[in-house]
Protein backbone atom coordinates (compact mmCIF):
# COMPACT_ATOMS: atom_id res chain seq x y z
CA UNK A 1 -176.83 -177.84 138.28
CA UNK A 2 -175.50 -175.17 136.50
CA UNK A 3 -177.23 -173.86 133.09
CA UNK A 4 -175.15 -175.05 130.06
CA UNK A 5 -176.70 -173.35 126.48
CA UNK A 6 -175.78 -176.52 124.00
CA UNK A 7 -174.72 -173.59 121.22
CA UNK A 8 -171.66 -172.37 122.63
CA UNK A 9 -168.24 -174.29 122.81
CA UNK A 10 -166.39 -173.92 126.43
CA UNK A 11 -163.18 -173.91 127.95
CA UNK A 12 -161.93 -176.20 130.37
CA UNK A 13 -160.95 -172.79 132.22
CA UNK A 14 -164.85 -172.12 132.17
CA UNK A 15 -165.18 -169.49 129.50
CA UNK A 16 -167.81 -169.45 126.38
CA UNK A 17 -167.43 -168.49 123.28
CA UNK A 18 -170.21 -167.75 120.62
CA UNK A 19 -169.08 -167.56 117.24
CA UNK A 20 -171.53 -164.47 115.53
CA UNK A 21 -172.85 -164.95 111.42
CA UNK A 22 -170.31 -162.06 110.96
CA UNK A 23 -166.82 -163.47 112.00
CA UNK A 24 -167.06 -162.44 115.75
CA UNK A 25 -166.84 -164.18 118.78
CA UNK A 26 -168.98 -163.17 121.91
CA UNK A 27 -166.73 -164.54 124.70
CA UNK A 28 -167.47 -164.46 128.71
CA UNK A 29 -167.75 -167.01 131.58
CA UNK A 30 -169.90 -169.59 132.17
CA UNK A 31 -173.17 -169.79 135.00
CA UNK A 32 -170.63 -172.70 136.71
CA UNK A 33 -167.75 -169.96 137.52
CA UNK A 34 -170.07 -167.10 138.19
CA UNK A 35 -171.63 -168.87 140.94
CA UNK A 36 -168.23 -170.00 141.89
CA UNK A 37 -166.76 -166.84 142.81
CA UNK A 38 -169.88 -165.62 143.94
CA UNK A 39 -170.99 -162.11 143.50
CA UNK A 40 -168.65 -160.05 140.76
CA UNK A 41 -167.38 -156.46 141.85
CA UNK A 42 -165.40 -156.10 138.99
CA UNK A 43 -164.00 -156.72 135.93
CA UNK A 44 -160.43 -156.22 134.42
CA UNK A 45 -161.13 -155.84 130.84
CA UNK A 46 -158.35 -155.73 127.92
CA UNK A 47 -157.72 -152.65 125.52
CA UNK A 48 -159.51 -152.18 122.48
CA UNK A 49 -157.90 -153.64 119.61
CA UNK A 50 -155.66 -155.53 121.89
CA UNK A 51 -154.51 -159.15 120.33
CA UNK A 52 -155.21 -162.07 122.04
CA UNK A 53 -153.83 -165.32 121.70
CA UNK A 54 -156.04 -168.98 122.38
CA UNK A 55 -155.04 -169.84 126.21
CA UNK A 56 -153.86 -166.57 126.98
CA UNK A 57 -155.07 -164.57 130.57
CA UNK A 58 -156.68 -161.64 129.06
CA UNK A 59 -158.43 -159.96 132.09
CA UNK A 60 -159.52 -160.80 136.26
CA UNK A 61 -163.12 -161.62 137.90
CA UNK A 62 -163.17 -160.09 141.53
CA UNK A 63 -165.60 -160.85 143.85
CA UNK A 64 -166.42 -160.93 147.37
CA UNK A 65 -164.99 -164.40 147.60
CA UNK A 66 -162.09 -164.44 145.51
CA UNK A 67 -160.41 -162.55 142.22
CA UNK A 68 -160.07 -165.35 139.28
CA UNK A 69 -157.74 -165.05 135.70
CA UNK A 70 -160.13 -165.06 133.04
CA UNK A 71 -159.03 -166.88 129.40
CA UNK A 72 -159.42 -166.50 125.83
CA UNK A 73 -161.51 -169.50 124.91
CA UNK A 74 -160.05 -168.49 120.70
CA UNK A 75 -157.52 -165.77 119.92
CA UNK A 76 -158.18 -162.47 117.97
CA UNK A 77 -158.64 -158.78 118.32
CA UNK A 78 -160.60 -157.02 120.74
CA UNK A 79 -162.94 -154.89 118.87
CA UNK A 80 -165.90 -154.71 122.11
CA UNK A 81 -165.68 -154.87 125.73
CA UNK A 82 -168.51 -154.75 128.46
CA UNK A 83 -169.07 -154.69 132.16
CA UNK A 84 -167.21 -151.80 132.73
CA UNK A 85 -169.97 -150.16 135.20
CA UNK A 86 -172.08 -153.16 136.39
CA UNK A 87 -170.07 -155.87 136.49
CA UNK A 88 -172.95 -157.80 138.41
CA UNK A 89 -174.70 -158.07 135.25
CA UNK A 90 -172.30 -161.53 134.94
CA UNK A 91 -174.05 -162.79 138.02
CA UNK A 92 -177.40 -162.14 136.47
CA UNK A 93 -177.01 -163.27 133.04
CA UNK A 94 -174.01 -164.98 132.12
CA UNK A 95 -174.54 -165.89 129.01
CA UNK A 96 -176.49 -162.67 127.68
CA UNK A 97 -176.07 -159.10 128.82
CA UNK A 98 -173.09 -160.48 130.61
CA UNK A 99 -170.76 -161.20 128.22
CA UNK A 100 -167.07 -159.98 128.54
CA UNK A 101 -165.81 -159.03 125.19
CA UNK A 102 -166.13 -159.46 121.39
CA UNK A 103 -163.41 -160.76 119.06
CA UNK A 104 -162.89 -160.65 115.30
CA UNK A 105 -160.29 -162.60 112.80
CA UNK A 106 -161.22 -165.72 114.88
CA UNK A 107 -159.77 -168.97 113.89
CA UNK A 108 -163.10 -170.90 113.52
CA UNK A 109 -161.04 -173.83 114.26
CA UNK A 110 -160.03 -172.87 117.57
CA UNK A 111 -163.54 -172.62 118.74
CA UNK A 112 -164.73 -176.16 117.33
CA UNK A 113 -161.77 -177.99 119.31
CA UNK A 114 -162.94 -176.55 123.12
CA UNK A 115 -165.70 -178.68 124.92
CA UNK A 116 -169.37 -178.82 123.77
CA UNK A 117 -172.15 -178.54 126.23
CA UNK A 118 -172.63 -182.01 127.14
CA UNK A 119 -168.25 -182.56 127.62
CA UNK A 120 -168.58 -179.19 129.95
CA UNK A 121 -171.59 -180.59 131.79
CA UNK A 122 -169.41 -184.09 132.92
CA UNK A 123 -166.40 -181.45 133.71
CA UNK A 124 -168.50 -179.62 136.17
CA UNK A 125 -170.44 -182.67 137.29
């Protein structure tokens, strides 16, 4: 079983998203679709201050298995990427080091209407 943190909300796509004290969102993909695709060689990451809308493909997973759309979980602007030399680190720690991106002017009500922990955990069941 998969590791599923109960303080993030998820996508049915299998992105997180944790919304920060200061209006950000921390988004990246879950333990379920890193071990999925196996191990990550790289990352397609958007442009700073690019705008993303909720639903929207915003970058691509490779690995040695497959290459896999990633999603924004919420919509807003790119103000923070990561991964861009050790894309691996999303094998290692998904939901720490390896986050993807960080957005600001979130919609806090996009994020409450994706899947808590315990809704992901039946979808990946």
């Amino acid at each position: 079983m998969s590791n599923i943190p109960s303080d993030l909300r998820y996508a049915k796509s299998h992105e997180w998203v944790r919304l920060g004290a200061d209006g950000t969102a921390t988004v990246g993909i879950t333990d379920y679709a890193q071990a999925s695709l196996g191990d990550i060689t790289y990352v397609q990451l958007p442009k700073l201050g690019a705008v993303l809308k909720q639903g929207t493909t915003f970058g691509v997973v490779e690995s040695v298995k497959a290459a896999s759309d990633v999603y924004a979980p919420v919509g807003g602007t790119v103000v923070n990427t990561t991964l861009d030399s050790a894309p691996e680190v999303l094998n290692r720690d998904p939901y720490g080091s390896g986050w993807i991106l960080k957005l600001k002017a979130v919609e806090p009500g996009e994020a409450a209407a994706l899947l808590d922990a315990d809704a992901y955990a039946k979808q990946t069941a």
